[in-house]
PDBML (XML) file of the C-alpha atoms, coordinates in Angstrom:
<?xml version="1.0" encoding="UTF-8" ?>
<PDBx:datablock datablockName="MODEL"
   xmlns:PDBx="http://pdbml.pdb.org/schema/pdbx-v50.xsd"
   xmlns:xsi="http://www.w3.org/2001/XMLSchema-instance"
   xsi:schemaLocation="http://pdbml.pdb.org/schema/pdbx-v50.xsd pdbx-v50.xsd">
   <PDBx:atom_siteCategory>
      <PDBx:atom_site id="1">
         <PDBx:B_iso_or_equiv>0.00</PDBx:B_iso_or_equiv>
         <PDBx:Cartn_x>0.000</PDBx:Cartn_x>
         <PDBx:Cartn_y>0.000</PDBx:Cartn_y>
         <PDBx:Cartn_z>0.000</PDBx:Cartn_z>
         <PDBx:auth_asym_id>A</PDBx:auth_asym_id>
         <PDBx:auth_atom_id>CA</PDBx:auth_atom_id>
         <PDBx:auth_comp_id>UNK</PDBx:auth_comp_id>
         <PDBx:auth_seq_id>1</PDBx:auth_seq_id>
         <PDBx:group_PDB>ATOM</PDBx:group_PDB>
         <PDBx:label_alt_id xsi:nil="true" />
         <PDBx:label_asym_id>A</PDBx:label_asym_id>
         <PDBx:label_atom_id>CA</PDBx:label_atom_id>
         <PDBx:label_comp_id>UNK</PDBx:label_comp_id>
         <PDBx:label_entity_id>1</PDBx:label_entity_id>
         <PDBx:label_seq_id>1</PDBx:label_seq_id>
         <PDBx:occupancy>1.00</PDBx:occupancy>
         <PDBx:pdbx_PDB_model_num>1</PDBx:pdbx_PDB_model_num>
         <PDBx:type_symbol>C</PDBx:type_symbol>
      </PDBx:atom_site>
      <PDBx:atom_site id="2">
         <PDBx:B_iso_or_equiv>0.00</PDBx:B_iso_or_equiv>
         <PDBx:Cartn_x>2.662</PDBx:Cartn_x>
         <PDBx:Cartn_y>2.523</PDBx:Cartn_y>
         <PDBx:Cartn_z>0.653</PDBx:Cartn_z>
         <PDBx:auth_asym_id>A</PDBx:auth_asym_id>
         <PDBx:auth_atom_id>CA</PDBx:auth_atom_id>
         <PDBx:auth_comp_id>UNK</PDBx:auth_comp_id>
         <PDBx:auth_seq_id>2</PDBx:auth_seq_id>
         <PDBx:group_PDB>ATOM</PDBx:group_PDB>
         <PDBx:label_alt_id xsi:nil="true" />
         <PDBx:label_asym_id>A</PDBx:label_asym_id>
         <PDBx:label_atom_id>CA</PDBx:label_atom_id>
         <PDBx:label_comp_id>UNK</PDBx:label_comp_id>
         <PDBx:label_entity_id>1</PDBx:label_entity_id>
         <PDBx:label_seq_id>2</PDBx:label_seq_id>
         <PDBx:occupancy>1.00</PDBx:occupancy>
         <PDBx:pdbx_PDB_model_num>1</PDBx:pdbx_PDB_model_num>
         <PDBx:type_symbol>C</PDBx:type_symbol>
      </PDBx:atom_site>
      <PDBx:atom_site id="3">
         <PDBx:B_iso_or_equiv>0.00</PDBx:B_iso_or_equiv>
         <PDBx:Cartn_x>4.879</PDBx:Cartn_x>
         <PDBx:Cartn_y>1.571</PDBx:Cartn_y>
         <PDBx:Cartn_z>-2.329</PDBx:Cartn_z>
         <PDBx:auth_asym_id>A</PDBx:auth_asym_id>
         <PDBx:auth_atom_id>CA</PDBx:auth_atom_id>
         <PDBx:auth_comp_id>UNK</PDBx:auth_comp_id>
         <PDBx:auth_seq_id>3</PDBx:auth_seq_id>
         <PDBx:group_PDB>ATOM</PDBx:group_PDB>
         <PDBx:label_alt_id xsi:nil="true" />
         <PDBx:label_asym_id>A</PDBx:label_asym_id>
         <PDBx:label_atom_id>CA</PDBx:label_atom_id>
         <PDBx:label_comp_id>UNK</PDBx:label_comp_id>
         <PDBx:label_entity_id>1</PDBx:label_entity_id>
         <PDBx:label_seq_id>3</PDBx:label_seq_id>
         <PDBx:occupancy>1.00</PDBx:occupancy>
         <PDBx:pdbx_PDB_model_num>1</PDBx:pdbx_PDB_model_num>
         <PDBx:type_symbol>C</PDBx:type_symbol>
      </PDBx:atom_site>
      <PDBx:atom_site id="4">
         <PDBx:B_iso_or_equiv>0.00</PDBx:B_iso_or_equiv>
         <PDBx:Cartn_x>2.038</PDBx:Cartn_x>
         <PDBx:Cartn_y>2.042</PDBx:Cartn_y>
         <PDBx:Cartn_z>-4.208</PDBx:Cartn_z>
         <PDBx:auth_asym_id>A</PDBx:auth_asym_id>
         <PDBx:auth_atom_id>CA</PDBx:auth_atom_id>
         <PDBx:auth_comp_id>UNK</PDBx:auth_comp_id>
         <PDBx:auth_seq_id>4</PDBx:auth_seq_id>
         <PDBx:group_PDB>ATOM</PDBx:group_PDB>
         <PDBx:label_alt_id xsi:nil="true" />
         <PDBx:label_asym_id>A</PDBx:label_asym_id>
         <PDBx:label_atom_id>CA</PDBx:label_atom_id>
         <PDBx:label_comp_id>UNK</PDBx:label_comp_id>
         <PDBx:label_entity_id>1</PDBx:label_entity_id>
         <PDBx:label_seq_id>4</PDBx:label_seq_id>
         <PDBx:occupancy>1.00</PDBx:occupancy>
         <PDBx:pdbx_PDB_model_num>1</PDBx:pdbx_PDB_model_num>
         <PDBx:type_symbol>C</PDBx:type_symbol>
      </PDBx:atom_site>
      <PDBx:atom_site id="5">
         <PDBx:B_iso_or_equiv>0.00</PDBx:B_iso_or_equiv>
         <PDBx:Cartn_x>1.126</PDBx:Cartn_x>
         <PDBx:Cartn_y>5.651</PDBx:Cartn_y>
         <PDBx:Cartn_z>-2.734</PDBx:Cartn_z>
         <PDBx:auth_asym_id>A</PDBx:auth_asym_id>
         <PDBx:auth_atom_id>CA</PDBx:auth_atom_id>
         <PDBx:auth_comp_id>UNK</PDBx:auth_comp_id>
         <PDBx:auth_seq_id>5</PDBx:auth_seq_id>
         <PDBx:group_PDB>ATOM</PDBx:group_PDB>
         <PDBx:label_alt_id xsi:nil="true" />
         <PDBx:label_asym_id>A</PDBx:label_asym_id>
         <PDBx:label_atom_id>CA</PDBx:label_atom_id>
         <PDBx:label_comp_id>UNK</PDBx:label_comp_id>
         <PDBx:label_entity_id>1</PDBx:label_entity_id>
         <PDBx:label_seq_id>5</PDBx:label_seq_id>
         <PDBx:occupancy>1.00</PDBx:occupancy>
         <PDBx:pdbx_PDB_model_num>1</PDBx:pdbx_PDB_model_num>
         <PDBx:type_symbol>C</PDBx:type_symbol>
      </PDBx:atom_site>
      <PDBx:atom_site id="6">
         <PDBx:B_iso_or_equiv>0.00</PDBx:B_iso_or_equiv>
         <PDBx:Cartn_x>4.144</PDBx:Cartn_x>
         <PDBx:Cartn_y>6.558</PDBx:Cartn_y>
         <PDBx:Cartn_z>-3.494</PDBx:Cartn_z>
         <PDBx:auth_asym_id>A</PDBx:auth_asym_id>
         <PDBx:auth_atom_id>CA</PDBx:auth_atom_id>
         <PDBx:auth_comp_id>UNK</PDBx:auth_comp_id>
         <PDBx:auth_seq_id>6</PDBx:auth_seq_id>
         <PDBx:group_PDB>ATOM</PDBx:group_PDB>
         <PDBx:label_alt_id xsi:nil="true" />
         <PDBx:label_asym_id>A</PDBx:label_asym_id>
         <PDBx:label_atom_id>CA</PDBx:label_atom_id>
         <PDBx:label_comp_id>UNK</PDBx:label_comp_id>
         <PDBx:label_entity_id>1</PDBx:label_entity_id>
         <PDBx:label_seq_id>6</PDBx:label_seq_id>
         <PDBx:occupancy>1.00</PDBx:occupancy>
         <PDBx:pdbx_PDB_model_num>1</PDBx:pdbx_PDB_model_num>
         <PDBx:type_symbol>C</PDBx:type_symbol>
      </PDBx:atom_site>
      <PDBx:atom_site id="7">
         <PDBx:B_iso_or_equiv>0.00</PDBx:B_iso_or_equiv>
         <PDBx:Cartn_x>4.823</PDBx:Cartn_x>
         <PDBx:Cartn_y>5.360</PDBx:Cartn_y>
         <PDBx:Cartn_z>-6.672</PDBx:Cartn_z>
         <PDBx:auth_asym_id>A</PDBx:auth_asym_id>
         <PDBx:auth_atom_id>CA</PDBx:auth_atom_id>
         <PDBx:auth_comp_id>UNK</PDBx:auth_comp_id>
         <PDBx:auth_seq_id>7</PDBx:auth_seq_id>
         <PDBx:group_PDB>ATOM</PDBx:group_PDB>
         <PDBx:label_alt_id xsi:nil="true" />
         <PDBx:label_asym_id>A</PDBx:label_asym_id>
         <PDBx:label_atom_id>CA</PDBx:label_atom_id>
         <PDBx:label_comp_id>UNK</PDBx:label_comp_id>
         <PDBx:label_entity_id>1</PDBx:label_entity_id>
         <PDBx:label_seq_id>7</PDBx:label_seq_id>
         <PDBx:occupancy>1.00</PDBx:occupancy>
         <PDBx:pdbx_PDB_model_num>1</PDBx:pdbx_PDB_model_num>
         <PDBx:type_symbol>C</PDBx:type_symbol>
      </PDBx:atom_site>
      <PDBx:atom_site id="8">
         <PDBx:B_iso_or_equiv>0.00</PDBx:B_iso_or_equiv>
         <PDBx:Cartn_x>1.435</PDBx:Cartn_x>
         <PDBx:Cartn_y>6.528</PDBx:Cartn_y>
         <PDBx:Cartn_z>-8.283</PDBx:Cartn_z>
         <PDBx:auth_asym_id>A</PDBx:auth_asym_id>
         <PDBx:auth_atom_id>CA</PDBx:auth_atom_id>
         <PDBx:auth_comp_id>UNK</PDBx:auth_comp_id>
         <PDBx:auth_seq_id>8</PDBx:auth_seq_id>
         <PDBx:group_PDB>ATOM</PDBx:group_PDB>
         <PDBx:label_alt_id xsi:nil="true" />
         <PDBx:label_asym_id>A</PDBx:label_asym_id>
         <PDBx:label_atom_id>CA</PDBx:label_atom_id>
         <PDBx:label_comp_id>UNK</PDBx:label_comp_id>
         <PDBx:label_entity_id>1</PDBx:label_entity_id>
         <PDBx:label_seq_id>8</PDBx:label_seq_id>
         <PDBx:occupancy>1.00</PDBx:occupancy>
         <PDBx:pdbx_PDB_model_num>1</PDBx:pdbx_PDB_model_num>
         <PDBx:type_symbol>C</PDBx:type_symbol>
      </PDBx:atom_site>
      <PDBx:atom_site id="9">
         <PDBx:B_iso_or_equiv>0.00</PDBx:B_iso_or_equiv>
         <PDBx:Cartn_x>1.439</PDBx:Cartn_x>
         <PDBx:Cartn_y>10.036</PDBx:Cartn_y>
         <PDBx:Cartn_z>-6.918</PDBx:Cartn_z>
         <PDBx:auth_asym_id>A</PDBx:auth_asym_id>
         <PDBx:auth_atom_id>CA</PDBx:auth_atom_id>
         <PDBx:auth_comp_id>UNK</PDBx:auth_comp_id>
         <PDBx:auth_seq_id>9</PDBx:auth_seq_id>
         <PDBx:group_PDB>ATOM</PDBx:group_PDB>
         <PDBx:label_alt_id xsi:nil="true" />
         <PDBx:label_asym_id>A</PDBx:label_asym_id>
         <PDBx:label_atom_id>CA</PDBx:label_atom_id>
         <PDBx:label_comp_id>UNK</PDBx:label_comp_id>
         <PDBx:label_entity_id>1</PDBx:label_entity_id>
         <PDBx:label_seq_id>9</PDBx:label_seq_id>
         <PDBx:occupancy>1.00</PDBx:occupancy>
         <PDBx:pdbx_PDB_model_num>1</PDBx:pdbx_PDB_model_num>
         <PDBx:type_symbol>C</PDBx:type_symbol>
      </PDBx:atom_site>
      <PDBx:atom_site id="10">
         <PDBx:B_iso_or_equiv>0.00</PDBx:B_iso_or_equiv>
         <PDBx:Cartn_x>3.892</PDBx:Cartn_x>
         <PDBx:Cartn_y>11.163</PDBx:Cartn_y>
         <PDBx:Cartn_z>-4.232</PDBx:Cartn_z>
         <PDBx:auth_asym_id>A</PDBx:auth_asym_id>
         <PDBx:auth_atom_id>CA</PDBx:auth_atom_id>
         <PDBx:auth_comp_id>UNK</PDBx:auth_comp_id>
         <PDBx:auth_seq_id>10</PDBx:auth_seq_id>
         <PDBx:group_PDB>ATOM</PDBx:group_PDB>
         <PDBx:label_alt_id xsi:nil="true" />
         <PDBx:label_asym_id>A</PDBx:label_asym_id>
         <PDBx:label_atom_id>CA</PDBx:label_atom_id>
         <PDBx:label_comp_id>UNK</PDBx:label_comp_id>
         <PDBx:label_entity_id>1</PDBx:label_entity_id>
         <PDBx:label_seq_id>10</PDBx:label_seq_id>
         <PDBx:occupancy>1.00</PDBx:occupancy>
         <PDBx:pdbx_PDB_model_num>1</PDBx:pdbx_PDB_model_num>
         <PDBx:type_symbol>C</PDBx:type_symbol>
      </PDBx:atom_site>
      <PDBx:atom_site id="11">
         <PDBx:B_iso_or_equiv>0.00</PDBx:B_iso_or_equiv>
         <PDBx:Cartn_x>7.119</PDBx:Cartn_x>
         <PDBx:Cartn_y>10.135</PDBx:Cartn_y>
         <PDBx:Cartn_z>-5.890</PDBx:Cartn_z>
         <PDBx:auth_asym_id>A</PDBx:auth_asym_id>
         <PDBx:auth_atom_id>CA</PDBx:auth_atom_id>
         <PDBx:auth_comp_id>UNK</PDBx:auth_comp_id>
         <PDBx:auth_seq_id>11</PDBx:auth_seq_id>
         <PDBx:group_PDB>ATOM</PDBx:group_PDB>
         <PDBx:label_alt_id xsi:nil="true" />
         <PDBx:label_asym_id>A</PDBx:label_asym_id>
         <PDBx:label_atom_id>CA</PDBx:label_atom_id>
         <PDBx:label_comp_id>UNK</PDBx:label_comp_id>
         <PDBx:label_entity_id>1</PDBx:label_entity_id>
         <PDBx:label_seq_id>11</PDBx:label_seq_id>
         <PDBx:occupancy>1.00</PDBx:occupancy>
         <PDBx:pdbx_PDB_model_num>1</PDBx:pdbx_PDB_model_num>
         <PDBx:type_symbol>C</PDBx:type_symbol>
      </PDBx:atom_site>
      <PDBx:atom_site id="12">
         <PDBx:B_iso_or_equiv>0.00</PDBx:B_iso_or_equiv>
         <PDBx:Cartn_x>5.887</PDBx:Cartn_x>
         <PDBx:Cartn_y>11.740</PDBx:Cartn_y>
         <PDBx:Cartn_z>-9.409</PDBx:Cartn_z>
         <PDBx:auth_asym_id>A</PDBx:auth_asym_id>
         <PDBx:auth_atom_id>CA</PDBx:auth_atom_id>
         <PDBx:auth_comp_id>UNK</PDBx:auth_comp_id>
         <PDBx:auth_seq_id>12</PDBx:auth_seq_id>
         <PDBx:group_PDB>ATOM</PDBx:group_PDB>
         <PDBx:label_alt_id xsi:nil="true" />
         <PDBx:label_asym_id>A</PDBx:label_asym_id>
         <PDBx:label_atom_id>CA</PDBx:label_atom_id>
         <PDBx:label_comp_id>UNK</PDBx:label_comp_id>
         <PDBx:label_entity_id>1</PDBx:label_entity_id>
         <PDBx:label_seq_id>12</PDBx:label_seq_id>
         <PDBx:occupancy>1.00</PDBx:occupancy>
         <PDBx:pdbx_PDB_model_num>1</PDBx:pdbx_PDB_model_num>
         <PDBx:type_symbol>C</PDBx:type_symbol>
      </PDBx:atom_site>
      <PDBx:atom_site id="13">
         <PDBx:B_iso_or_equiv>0.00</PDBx:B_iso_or_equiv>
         <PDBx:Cartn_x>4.095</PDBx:Cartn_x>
         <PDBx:Cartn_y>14.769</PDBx:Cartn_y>
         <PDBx:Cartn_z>-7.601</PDBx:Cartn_z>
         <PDBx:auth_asym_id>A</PDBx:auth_asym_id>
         <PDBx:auth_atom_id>CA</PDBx:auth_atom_id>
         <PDBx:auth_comp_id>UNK</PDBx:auth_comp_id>
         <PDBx:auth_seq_id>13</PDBx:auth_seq_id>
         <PDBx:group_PDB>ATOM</PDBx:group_PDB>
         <PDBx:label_alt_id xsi:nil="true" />
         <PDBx:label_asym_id>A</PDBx:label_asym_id>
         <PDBx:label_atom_id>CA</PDBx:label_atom_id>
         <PDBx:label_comp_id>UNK</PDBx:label_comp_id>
         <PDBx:label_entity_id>1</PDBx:label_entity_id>
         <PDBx:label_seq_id>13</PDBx:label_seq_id>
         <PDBx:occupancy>1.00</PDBx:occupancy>
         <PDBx:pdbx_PDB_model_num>1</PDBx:pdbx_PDB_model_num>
         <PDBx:type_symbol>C</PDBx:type_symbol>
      </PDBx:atom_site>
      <PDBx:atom_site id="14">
         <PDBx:B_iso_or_equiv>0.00</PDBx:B_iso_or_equiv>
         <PDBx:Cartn_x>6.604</PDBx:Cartn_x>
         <PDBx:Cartn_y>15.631</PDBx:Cartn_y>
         <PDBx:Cartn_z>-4.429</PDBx:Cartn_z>
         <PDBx:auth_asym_id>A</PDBx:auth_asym_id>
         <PDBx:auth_atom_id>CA</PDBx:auth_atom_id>
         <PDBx:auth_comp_id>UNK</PDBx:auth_comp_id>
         <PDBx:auth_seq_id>14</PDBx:auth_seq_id>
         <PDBx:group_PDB>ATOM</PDBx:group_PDB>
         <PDBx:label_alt_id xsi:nil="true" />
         <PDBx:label_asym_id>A</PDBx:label_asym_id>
         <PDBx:label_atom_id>CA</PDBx:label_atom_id>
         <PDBx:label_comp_id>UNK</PDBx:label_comp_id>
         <PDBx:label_entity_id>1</PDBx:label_entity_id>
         <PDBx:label_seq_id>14</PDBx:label_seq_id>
         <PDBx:occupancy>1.00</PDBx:occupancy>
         <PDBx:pdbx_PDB_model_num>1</PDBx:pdbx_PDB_model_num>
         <PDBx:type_symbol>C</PDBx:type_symbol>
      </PDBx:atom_site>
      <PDBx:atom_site id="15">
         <PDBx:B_iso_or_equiv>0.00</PDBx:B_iso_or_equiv>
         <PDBx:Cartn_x>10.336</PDBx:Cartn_x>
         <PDBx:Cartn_y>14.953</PDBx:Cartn_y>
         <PDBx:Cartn_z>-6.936</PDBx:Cartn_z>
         <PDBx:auth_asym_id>A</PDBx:auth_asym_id>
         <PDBx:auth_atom_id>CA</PDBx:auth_atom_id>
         <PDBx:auth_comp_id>UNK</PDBx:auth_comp_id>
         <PDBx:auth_seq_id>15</PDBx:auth_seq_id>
         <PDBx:group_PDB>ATOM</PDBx:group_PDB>
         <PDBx:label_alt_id xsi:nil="true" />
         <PDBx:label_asym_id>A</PDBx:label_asym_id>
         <PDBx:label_atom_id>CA</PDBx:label_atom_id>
         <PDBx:label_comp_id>UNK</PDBx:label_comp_id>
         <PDBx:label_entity_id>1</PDBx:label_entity_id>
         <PDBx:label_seq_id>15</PDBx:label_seq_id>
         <PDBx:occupancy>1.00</PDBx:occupancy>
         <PDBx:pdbx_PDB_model_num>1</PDBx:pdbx_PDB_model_num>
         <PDBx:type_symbol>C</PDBx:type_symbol>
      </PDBx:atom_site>
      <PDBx:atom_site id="16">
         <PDBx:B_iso_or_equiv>0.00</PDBx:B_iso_or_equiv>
         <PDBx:Cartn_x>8.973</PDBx:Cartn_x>
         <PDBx:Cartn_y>17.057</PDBx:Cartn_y>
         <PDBx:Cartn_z>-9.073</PDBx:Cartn_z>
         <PDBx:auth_asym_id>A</PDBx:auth_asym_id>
         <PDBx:auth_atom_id>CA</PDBx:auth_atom_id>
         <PDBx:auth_comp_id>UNK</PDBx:auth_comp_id>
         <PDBx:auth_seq_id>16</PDBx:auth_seq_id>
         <PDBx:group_PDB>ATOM</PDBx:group_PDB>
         <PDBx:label_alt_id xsi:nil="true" />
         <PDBx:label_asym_id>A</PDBx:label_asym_id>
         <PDBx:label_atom_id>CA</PDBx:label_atom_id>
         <PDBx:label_comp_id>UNK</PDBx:label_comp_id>
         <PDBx:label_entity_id>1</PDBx:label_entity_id>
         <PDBx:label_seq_id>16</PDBx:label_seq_id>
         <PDBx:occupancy>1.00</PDBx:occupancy>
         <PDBx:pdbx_PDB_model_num>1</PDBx:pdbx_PDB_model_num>
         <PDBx:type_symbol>C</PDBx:type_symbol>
      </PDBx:atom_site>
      <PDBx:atom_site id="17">
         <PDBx:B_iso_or_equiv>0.00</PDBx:B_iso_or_equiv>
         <PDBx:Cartn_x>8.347</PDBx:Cartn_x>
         <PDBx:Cartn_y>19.513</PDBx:Cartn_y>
         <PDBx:Cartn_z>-7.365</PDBx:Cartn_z>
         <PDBx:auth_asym_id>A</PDBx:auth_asym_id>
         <PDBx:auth_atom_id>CA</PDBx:auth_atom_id>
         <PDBx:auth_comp_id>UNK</PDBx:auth_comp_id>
         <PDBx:auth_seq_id>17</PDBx:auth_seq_id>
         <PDBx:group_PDB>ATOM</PDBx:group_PDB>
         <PDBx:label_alt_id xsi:nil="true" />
         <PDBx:label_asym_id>A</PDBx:label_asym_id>
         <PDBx:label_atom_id>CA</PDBx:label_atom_id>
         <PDBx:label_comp_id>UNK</PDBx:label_comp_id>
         <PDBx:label_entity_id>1</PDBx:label_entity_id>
         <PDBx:label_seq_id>17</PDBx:label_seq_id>
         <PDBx:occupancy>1.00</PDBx:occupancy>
         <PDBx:pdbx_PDB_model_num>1</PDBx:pdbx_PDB_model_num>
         <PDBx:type_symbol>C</PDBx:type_symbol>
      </PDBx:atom_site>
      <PDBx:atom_site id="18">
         <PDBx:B_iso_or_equiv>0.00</PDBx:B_iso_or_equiv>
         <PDBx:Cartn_x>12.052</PDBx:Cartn_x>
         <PDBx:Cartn_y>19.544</PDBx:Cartn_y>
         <PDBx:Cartn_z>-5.786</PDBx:Cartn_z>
         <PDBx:auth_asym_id>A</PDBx:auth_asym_id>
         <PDBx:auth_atom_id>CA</PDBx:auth_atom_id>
         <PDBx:auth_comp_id>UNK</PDBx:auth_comp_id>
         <PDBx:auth_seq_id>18</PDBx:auth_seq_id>
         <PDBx:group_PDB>ATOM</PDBx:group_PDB>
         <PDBx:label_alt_id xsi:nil="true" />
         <PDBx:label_asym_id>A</PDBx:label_asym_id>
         <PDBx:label_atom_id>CA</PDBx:label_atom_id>
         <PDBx:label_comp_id>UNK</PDBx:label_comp_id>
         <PDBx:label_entity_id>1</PDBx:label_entity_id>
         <PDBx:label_seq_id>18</PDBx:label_seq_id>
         <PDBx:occupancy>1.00</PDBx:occupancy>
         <PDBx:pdbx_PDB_model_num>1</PDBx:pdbx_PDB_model_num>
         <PDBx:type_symbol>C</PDBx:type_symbol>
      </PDBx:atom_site>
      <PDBx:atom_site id="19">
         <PDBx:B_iso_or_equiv>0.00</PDBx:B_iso_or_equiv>
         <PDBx:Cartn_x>13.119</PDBx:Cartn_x>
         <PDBx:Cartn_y>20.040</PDBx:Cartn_y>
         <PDBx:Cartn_z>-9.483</PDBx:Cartn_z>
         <PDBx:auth_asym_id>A</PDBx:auth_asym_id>
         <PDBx:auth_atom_id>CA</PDBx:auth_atom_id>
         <PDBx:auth_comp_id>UNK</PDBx:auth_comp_id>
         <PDBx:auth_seq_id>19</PDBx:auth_seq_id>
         <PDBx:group_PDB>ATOM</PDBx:group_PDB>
         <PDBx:label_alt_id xsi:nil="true" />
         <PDBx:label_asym_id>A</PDBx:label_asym_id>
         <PDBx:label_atom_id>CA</PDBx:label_atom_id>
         <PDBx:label_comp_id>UNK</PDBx:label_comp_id>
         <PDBx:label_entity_id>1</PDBx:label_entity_id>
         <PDBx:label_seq_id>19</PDBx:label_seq_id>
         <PDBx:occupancy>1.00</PDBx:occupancy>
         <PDBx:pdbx_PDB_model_num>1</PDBx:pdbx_PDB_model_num>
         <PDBx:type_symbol>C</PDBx:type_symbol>
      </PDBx:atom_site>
      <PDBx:atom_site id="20">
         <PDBx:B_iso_or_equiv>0.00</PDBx:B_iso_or_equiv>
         <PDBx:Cartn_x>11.116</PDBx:Cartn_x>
         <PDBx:Cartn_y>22.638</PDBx:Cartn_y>
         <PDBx:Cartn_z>-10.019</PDBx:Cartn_z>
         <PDBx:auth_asym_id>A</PDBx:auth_asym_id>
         <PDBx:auth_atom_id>CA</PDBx:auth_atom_id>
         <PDBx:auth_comp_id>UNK</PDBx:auth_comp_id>
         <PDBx:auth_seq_id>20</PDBx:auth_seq_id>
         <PDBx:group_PDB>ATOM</PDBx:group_PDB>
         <PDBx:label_alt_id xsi:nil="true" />
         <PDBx:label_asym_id>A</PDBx:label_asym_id>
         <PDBx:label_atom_id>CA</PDBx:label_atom_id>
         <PDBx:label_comp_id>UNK</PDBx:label_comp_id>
         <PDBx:label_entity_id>1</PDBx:label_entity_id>
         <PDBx:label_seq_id>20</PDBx:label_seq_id>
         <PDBx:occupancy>1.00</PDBx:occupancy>
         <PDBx:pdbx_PDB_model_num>1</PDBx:pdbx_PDB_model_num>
         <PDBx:type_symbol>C</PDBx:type_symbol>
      </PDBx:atom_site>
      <PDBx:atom_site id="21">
         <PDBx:B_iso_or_equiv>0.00</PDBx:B_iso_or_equiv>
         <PDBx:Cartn_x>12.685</PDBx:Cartn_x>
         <PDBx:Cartn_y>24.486</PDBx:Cartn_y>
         <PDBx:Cartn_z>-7.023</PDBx:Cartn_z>
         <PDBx:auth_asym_id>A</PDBx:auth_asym_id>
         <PDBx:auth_atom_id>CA</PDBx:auth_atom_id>
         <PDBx:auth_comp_id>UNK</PDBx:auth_comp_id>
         <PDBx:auth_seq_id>21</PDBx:auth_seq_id>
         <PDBx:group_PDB>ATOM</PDBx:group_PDB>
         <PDBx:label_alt_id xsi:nil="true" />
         <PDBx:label_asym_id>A</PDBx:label_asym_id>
         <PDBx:label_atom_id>CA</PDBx:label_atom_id>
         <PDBx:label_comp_id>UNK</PDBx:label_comp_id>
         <PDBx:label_entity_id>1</PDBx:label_entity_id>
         <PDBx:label_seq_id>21</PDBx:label_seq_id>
         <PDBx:occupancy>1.00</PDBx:occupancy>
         <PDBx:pdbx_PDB_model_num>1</PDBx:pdbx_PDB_model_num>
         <PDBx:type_symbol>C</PDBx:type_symbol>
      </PDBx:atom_site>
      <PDBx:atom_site id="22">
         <PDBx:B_iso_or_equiv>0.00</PDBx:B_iso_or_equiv>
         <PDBx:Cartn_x>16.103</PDBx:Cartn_x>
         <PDBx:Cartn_y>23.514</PDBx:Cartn_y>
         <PDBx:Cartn_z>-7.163</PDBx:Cartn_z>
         <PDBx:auth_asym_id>A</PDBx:auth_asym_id>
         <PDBx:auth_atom_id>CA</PDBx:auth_atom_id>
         <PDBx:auth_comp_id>UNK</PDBx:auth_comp_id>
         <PDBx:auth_seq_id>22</PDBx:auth_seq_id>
         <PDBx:group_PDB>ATOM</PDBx:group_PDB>
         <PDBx:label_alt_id xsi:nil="true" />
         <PDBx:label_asym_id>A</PDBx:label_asym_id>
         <PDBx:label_atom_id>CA</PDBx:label_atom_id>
         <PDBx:label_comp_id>UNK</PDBx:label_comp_id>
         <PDBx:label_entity_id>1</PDBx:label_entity_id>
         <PDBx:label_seq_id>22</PDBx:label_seq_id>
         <PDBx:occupancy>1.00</PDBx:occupancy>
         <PDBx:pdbx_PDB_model_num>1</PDBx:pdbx_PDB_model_num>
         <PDBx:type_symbol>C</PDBx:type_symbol>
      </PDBx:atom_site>
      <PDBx:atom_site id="23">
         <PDBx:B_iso_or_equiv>0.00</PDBx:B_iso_or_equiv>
         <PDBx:Cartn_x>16.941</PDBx:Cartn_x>
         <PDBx:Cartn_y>23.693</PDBx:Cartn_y>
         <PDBx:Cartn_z>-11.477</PDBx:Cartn_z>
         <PDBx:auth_asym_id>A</PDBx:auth_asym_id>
         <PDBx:auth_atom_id>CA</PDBx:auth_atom_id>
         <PDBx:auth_comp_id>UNK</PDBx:auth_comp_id>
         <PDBx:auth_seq_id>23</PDBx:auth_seq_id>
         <PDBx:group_PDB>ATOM</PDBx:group_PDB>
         <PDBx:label_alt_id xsi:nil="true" />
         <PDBx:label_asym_id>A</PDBx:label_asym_id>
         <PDBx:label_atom_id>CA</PDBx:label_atom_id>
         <PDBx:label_comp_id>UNK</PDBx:label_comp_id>
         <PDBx:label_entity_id>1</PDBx:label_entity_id>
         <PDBx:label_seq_id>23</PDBx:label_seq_id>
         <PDBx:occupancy>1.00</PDBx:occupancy>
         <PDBx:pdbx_PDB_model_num>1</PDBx:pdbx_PDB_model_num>
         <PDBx:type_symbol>C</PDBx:type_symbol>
      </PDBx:atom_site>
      <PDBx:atom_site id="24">
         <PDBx:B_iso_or_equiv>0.00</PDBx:B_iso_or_equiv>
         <PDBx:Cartn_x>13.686</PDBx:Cartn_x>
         <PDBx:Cartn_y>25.399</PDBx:Cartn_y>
         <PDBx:Cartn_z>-12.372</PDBx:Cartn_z>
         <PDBx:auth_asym_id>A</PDBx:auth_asym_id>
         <PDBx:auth_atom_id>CA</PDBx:auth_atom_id>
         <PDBx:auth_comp_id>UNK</PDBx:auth_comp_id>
         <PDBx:auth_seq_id>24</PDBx:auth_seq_id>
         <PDBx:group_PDB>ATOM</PDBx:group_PDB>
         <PDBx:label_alt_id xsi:nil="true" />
         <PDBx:label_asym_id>A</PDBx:label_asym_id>
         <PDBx:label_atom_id>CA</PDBx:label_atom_id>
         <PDBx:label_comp_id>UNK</PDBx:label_comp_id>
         <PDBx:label_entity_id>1</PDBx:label_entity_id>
         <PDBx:label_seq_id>24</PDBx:label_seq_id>
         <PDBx:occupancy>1.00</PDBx:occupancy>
         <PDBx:pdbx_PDB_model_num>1</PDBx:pdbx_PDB_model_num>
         <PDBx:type_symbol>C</PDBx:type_symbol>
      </PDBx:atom_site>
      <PDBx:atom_site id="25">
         <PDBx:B_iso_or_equiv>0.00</PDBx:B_iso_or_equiv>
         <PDBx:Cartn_x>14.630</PDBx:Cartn_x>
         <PDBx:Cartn_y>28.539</PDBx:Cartn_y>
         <PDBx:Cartn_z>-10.327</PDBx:Cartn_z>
         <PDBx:auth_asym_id>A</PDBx:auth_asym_id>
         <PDBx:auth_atom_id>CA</PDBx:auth_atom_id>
         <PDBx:auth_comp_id>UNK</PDBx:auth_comp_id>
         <PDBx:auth_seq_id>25</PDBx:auth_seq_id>
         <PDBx:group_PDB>ATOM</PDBx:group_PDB>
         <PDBx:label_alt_id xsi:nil="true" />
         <PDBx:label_asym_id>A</PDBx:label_asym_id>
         <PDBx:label_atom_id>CA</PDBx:label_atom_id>
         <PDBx:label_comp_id>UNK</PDBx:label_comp_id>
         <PDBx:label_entity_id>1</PDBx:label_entity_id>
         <PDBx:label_seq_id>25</PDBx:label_seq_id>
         <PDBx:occupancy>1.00</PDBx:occupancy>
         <PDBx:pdbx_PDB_model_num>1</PDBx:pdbx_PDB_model_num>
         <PDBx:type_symbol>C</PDBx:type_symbol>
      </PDBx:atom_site>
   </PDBx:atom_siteCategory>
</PDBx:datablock>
C-alpha cells in the first residue's frame, strides 16, 4: 500500500516539485 502511494502520486508529484525548485529557479 505505501509503495504504491508513493509510486502513483507522491514520488511523481513531491520529486517534481524539488526540481522545479532547485533547477527550475
Amino acid at each position: 500500500v505505501v509503495a504504491l502511494s508513493l509510486i502513483r502520486e507522491g514520488v511523481p508529484v513531491m520529486a517534481s516539485l524539488a526540481i522545479v525548485t532547485q533547477f527550475c529557479t
